[in-house]
Protein backbone atom coordinates (compact mmCIF):
# COMPACT_ATOMS: atom_id res chain seq x y z
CA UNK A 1 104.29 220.04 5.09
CA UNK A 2 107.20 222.17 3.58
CA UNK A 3 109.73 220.32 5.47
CA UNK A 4 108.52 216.60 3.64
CA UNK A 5 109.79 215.34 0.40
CA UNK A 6 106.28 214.41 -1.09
CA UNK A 7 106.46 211.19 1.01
CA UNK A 8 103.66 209.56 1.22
CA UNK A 9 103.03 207.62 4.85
CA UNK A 10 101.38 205.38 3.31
CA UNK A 11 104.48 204.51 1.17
CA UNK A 12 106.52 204.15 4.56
CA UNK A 13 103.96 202.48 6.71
CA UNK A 14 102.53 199.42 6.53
CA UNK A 15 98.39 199.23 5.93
CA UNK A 16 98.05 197.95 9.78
CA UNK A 17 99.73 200.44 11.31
CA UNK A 18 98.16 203.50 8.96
CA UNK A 19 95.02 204.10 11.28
CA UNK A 20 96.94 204.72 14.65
CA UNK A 21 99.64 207.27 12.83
CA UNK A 22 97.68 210.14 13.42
CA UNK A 23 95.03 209.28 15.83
CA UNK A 24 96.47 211.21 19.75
CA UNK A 25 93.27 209.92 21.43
CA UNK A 26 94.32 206.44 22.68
CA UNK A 27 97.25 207.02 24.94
CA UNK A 28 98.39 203.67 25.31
CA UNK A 29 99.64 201.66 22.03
CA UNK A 30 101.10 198.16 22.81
CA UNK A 31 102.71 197.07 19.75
CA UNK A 32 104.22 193.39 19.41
CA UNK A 33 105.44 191.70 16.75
CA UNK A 34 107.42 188.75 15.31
CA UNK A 35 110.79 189.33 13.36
CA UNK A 36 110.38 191.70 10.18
CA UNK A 37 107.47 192.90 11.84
CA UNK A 38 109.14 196.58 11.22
CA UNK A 39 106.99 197.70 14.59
CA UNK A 40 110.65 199.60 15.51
CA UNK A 41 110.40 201.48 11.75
CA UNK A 42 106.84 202.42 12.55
CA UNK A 43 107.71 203.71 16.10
CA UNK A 44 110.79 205.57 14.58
CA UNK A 45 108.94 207.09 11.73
CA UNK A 46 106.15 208.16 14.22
CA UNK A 47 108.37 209.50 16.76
CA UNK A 48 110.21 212.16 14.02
CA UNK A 49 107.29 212.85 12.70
CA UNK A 50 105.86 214.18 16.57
CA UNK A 51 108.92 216.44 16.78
CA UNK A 52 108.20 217.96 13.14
CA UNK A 53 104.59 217.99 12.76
CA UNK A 54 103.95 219.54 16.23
CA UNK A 55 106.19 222.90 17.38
CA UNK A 56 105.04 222.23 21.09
CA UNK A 57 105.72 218.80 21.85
CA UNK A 58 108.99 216.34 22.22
CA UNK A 59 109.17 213.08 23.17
CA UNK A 60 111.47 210.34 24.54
CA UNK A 61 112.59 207.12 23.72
CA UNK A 62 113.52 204.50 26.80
CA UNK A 63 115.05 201.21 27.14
CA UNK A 64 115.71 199.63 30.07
CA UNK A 65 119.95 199.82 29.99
CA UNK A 66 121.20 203.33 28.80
CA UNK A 67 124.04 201.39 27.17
CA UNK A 68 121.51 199.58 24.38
CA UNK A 69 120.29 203.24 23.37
CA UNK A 70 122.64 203.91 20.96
CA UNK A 71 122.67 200.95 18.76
CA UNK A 72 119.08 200.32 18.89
CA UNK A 73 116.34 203.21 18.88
CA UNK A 74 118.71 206.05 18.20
CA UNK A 75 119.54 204.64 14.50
CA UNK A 76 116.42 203.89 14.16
CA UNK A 77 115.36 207.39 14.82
CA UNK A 78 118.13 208.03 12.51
CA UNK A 79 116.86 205.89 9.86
CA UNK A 80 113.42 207.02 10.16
CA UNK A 81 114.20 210.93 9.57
CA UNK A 82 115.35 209.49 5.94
CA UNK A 83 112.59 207.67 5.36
CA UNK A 84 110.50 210.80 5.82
CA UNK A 85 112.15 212.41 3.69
CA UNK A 86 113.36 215.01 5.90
CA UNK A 87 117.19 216.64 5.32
CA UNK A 88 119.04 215.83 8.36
CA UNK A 89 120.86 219.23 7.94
CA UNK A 90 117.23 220.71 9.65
CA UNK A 91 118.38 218.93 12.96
CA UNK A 92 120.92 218.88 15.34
CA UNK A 93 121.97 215.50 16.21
CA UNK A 94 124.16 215.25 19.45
CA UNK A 95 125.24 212.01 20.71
CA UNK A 96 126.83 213.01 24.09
CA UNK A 97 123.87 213.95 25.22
CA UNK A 98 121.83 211.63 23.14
CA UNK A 99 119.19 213.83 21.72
CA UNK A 100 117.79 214.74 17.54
CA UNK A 101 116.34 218.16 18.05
CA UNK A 102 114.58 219.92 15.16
CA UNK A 103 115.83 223.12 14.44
CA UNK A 104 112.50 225.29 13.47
CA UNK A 105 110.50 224.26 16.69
CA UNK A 106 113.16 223.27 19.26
CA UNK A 107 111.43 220.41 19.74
CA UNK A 108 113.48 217.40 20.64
CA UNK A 109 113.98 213.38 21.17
CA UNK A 110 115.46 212.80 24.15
CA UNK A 111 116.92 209.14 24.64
CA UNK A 112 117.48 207.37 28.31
CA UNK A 113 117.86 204.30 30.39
CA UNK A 114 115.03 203.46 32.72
CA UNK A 115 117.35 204.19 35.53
CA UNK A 116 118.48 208.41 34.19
CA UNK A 117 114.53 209.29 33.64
CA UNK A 118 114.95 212.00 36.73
CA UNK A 119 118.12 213.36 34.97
CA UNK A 120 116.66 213.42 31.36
CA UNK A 121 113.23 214.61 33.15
CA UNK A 122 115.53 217.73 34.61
CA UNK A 123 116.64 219.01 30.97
CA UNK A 124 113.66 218.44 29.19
CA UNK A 125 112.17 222.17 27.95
CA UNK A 126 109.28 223.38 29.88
CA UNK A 127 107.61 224.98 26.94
CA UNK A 128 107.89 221.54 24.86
CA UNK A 129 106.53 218.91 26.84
CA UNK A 130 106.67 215.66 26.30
CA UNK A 131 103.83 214.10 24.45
CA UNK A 132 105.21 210.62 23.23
CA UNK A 133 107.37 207.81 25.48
CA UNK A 134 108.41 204.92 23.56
CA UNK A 135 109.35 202.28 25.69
CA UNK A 136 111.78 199.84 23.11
CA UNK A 137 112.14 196.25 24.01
CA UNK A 138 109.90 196.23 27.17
CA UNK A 139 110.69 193.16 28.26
CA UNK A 140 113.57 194.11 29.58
CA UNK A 141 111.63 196.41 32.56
CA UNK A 142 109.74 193.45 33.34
CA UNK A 143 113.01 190.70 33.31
CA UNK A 144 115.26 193.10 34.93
CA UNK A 145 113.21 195.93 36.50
CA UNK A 146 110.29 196.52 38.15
CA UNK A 147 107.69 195.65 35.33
CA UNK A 148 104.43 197.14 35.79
CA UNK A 149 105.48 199.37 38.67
CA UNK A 150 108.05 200.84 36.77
CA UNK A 151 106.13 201.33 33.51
CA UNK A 152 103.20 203.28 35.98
CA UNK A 153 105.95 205.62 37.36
CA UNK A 154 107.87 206.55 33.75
CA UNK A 155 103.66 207.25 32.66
CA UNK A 156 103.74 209.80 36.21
CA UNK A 157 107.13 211.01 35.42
CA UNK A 158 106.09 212.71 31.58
CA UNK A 159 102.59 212.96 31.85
CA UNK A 160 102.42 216.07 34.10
CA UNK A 161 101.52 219.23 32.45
CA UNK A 162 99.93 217.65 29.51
CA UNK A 163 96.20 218.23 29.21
CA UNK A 164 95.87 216.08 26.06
CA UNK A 165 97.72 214.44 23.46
CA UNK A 166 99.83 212.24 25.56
CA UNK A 167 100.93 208.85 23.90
CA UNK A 168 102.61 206.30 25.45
CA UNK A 169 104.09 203.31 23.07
CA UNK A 170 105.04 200.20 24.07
CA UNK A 171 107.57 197.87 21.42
CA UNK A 172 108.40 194.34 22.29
CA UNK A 173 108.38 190.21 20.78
CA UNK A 174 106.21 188.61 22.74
CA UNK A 175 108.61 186.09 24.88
CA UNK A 176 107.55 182.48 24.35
CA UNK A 177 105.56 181.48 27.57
CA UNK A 178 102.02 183.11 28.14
CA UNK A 179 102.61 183.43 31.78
CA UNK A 180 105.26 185.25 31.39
CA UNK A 181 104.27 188.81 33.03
CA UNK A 182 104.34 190.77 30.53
CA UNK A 183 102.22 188.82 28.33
CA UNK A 184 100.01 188.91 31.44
CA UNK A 185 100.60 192.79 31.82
CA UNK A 186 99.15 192.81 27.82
CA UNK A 187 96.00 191.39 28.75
CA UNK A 188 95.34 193.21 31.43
CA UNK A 189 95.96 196.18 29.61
CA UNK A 190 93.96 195.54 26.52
CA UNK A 191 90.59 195.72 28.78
CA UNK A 192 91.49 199.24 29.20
CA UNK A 193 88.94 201.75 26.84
CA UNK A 194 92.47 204.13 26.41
CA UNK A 195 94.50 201.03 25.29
CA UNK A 196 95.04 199.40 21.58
CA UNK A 197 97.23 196.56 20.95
CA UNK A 198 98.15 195.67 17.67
CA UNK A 199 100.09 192.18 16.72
CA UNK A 200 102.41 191.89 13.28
CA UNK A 201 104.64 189.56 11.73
CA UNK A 202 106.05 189.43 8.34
CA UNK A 203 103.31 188.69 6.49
CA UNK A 204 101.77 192.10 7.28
CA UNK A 205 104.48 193.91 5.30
CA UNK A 206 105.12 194.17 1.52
CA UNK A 207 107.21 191.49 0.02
CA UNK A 208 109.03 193.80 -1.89
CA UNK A 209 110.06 195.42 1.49
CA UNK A 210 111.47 192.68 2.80
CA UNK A 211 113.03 190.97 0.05
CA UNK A 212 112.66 187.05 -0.94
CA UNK A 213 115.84 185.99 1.06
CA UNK A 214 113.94 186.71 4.41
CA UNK A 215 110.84 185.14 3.34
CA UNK A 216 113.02 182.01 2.25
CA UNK A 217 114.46 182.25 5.56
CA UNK A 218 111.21 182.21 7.73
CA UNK A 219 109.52 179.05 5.78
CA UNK A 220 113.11 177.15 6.19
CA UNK A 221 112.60 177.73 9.80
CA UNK A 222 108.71 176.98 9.29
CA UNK A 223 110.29 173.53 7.88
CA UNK A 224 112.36 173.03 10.22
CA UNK A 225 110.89 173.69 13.25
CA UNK A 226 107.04 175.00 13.03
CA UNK A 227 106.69 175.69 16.89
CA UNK A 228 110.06 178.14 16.81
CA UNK A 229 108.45 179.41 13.34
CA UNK A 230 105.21 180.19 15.10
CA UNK A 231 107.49 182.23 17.88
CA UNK A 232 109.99 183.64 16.26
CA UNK A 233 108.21 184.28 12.69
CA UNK A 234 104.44 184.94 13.49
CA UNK A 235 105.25 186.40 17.51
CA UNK A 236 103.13 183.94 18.84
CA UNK A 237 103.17 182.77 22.61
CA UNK A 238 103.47 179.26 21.87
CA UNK A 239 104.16 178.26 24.98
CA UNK A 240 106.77 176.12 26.99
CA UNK A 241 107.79 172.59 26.32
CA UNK A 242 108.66 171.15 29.72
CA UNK A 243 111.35 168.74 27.77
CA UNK A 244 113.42 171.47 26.92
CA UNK A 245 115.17 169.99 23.47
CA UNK A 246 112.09 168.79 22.03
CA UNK A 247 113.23 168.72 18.54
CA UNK A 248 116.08 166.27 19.30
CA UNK A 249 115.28 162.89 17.73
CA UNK A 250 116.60 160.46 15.42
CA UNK A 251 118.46 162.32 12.86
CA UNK A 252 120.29 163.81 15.16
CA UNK A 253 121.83 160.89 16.55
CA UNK A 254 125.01 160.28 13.92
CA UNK A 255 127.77 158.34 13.78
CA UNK A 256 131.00 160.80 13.40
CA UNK A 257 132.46 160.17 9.49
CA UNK A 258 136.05 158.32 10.97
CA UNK A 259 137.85 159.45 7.67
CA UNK A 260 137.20 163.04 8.48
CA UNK A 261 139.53 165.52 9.41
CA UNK A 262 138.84 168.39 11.30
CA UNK A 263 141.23 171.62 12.08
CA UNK A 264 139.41 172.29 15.06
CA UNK A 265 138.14 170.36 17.93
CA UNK A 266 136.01 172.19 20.53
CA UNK A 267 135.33 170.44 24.08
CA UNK A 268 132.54 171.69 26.78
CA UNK A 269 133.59 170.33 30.17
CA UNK A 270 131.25 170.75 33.26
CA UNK A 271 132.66 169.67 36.61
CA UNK A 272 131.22 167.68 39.38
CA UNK A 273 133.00 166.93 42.64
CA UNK A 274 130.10 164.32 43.77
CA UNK A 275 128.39 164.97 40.68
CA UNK A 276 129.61 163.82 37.52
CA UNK A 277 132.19 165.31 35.32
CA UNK A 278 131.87 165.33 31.58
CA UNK A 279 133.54 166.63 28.46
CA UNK A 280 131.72 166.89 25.15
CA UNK A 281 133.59 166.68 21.65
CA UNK A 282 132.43 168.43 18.27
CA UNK A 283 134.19 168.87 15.37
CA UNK A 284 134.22 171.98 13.06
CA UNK A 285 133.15 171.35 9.80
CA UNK A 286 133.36 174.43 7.93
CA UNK A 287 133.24 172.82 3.89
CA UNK A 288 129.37 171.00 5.17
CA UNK A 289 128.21 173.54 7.72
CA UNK A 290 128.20 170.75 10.37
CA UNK A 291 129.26 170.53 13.82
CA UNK A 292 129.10 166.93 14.83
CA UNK A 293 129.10 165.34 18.01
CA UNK A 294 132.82 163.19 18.27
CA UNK A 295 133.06 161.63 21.79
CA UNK A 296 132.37 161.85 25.62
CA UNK A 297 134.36 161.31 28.77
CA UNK A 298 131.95 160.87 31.80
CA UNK A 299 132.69 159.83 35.08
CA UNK A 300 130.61 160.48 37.90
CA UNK A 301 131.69 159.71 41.68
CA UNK A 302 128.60 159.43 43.06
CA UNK A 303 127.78 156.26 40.79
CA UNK A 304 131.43 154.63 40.57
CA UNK A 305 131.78 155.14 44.44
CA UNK A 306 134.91 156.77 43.32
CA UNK A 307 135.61 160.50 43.17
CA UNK A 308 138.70 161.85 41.43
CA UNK A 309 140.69 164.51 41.54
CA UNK A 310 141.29 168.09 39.66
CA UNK A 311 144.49 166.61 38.67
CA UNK A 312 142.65 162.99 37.41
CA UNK A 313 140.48 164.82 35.39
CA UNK A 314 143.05 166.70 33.97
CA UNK A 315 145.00 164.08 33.19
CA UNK A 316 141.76 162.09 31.98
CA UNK A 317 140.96 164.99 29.37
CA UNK A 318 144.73 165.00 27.80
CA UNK A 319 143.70 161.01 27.47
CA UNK A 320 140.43 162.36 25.78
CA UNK A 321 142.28 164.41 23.54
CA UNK A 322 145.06 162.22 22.54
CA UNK A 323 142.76 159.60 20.99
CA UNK A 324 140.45 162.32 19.43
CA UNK A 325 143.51 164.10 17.48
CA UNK A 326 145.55 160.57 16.93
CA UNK A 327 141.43 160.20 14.92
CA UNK A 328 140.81 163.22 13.40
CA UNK A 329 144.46 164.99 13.05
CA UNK A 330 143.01 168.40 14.47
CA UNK A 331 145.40 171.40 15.26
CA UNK A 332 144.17 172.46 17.77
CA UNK A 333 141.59 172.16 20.82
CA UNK A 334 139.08 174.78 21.75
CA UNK A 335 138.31 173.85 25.77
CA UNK A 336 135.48 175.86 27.28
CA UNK A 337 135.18 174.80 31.03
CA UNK A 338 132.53 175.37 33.35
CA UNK A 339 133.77 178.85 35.04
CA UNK A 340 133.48 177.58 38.50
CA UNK A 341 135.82 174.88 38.32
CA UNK A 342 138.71 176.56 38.74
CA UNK A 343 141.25 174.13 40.04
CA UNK A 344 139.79 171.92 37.43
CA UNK A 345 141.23 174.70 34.86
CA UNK A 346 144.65 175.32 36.40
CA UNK A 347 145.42 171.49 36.23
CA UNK A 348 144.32 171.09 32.53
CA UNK A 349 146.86 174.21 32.36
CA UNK A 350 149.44 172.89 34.16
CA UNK A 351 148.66 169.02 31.99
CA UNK A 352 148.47 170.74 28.82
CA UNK A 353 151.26 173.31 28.84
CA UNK A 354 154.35 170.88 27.08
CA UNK A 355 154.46 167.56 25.59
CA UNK A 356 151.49 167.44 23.26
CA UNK A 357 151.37 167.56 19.47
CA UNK A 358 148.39 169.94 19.28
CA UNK A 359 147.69 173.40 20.82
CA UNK A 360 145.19 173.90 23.50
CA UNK A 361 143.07 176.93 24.11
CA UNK A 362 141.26 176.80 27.57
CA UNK A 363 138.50 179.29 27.97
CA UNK A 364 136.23 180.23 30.65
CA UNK A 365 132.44 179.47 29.28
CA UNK A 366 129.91 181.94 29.38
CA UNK A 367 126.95 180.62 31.89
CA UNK A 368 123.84 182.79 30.43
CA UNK A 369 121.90 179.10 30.64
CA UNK A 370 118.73 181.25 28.68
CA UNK A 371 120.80 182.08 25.61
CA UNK A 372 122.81 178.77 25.80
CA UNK A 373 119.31 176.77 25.73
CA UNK A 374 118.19 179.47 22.63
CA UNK A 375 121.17 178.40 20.59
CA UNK A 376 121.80 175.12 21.20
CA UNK A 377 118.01 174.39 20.02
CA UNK A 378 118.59 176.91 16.96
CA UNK A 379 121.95 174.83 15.69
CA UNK A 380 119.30 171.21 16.37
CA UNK A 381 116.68 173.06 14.36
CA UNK A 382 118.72 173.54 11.48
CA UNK A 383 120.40 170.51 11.71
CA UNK A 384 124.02 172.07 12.10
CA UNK A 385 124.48 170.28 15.41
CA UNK A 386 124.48 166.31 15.89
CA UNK A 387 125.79 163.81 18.51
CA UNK A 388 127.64 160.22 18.19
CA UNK A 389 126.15 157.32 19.81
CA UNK A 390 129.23 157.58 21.74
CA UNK A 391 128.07 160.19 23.43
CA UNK A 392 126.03 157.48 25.40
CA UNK A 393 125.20 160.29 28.47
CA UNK A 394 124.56 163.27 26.32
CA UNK A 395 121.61 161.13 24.30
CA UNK A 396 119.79 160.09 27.53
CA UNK A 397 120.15 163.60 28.92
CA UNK A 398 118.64 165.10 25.65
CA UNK A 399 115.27 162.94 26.39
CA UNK A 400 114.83 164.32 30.16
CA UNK A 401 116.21 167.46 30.17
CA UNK A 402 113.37 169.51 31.17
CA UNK A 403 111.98 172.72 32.63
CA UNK A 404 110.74 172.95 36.37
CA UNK A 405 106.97 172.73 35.40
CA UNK A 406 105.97 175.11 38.58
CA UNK A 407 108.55 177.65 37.15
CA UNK A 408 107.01 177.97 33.92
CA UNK A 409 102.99 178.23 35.83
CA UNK A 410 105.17 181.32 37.12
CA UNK A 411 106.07 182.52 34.01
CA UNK A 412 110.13 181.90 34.32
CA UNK A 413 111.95 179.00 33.30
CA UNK A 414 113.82 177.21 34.91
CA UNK A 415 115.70 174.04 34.16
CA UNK A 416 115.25 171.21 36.42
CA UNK A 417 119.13 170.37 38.18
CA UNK A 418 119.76 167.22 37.71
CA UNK A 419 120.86 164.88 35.02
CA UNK A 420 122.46 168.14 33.60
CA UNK A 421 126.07 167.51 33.76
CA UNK A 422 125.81 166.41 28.95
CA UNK A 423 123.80 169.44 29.12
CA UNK A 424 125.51 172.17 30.76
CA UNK A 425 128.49 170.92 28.84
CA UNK A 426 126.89 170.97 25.22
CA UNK A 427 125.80 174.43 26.30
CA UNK A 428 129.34 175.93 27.01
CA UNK A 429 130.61 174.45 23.71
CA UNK A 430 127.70 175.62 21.98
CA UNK A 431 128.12 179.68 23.23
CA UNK A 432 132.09 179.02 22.97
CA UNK A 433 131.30 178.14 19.21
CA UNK A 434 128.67 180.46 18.23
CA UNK A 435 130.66 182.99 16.50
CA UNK A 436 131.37 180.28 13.62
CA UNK A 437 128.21 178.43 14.07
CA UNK A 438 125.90 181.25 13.41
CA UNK A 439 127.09 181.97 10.14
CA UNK A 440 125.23 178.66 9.02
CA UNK A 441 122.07 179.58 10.27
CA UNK A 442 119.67 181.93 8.47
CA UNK A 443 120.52 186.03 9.12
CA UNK A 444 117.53 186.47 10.69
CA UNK A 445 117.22 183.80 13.13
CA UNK A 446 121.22 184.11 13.80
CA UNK A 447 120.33 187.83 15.15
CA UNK A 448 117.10 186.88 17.06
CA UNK A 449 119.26 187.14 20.01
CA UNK A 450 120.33 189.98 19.62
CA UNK A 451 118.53 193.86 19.66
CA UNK A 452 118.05 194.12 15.76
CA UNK A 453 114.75 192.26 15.60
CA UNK A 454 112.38 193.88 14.26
């Protein structure tokens, strides 16, 4: 093609992928993947090439939220037009609407959110129809949408007025639990004669594509932690432990170093009114990469017979923090509370505001118990995060913490509440955290929670 710069697919595409590039008969390709599995680059590379190889047909590109479009799939689709070799001048590339339309056809990609398909449907031209729908991170319709229902009426909503050629391609990492339903929805799917699912992980692709620092980074995590490897490497459904921290063990239990100073101290708190209240210690130690358990305050009213107040506990956590700074000689504490306590929080305001010789920076946590779970296991993995045998609670919790074992036969999961009070609490200090913690972890397991994987 005159538009190409001698690029060979073949040089863009990796060998696995190379047989489905320009085959239009199957009209269903499920593609899943672990990280590096550069499934997105092939689905980016495939969907330019439809808008430049054929002057009658567009195609669209869907995720879920509208506001993940433009950070995602649309610089992907970006990325992909240079990797064909293609001059970007021979498009016009709006982002308000979100569309890449090449100039000599008029053919275009259109980008939407599951929930704007009828608007994007009404601007779509007639005379190009729509003969590829890449559906990015799928998941997403079946954890927040409608799953299979959904994905049956976005197939109605482009398919009319195509006689052949239609392609529908599906992109997502395969979550870790084989009930979930859209592993379920794979299987079903891959009994279908006009369906082809094809699996990657980083292995598949040249090592000179990915570079050694990502291979190094997928056998430290195959060291560290095969069964996460196995996920979050090879895209495997390894299923669900029912103890949820099942790499906790020995050497994470560590006495704190009592010579050690630390600049920061960060606290999660989770508050009980029957139930127990608890605040978890860690210390931020930025010159080894550590973040070591310090100290716990528990008290719970249900077992003492004795419940205490907002203002108690307040008063209980100055206590707390008094002895951990007249230890460690920190500057300042980091305090991320459970976010329903809220009279809890006003009297740790009110008991911190004057009098104390270190600051105090209360936050709400952030309760997405999923990602909390993700990254508190990630920073055990990699042996960033440990906890003191003072934190007498926190250890027992650790070895009972578990999933409801019904919820994961459902495909969800769901932690068991109770005995949770160590755990919520490492959670919140965990997410509060993250944004220094991550840096120790390898890049590519640090953004597995986010939309760049691969």
């Amino acid at each position: 093609m005159s538009t190409m710069r001698q690029v060979k697919i073949s040089d863009i595409v990796i060998p696995k992928y190379l047989p489905i590039f320009n085959n239009k008969k199957i009209k269903h390709i499920i593609l899943t993947s672990g990280r590096a599995g550069t499934k997105s680059s092939y689905a980016a590379i495939r969907t330019d090439y439809q808008i430049v190889s054929d002057p009658h047909a567009s195609a669209v590109v869907l995720r879920k939220h509208h506001n993940k479009l433009r950070k995602t799939v649309y610089k992907e689709m970006l990325r992909g037009i240079n990797r064909l070799g293609v001059s970007k001048k021979k498009f016009v590339i709006t982002k308000s609407p979100m569309e890449i339309t090449y100039k000599k056809y008029g053919t275009t990609i259109y980008f939407s959110g599951s929930d704007g398909i009828d608007d994007t449907k009404g601007i779509i031209d007639e005379d190009k129809p729509i003969k590829l729908v890449v559906l990015d991170e799928l998941t997403e319709f079946f954890d927040d949408g409608e799953g299979e229902d959904e994905l049956s009426n976005i197939e109605a909503t482009f398919v009319r007025g195509n006689s052949s050629g239609f392609q529908m391609i599906y992109l997502y990492n395969p979550p870790k639990n084989p009930n979930a339903p859209i592993n379920q929805w794979c299987k079903k799917m891959e009994k279908r004669d006009d369906c082809l699912h094809i699996h990657t992980d980083y292995r598949d692709v040249p090592v000179e594509w990915l570079g050694q620092d990502l291979i190094a980074s997928a056998e430290a995590m195959k060291q560290a932690d095969e069964k996460m490897y196995r996920w979050v490497w090879l895209g495997q459904a390894v299923g669900v432990d029912e103890l949820i921290y099942y790499m906790f063990g020995d050497r994470h239990r560590q006495k704190p170093d009592p010579d050690r100073r630390y600049d920061r101290i960060y606290i999660g708190g989770d508050y009980g009114q029957q139930n127990a209240t608890t605040f978890q210690a860690f210390g931020l130690d930025t010159y080894r990469q550590k973040f070591p358990g310090l100290g716990e305050y528990y008290h719970s009213g249900r077992e003492t017979g004795r419940q205490k107040s907002p203002s108690e506990y307040a008063k209980d956590l100055v206590e707390f923090m008094d002895d951990l700074h007249e230890q460690y000689d920190n500057r300042v504490f980091y305090i991320f509370l459970d976010p329903s306590a809220k009279g809890l929080a006003e009297e740790v305001k009110r008991a911190t505001r004057t009098g104390l010789e270190y600051q105090v920076i209360l936050k709400d946590a952030e309760n997405d118990v999923a990602l909390g779970i993700s990254r508190a296991q990630k920073v055990l993995s990699f042996d960033i995060m440990s906890i003191s045998p003072k934190q007498e609670n926190a250890v027992v919790e650790f070895g009972t913490y578990e999933y409801d074992k019904k919820s994961i036969e459902k495909g969800k999961e769901v932690p068991v509440k109770k005995g949770d009070h160590c755990m919520d609490a490492i959670r919140y200090v965990v997410m509060g955290a993250w944004s220094k913690l991550k840096r120790w972890l390898p890049r590519e397991i640090r953004d597995e929670d986010t939309d760049d994987a691969e």
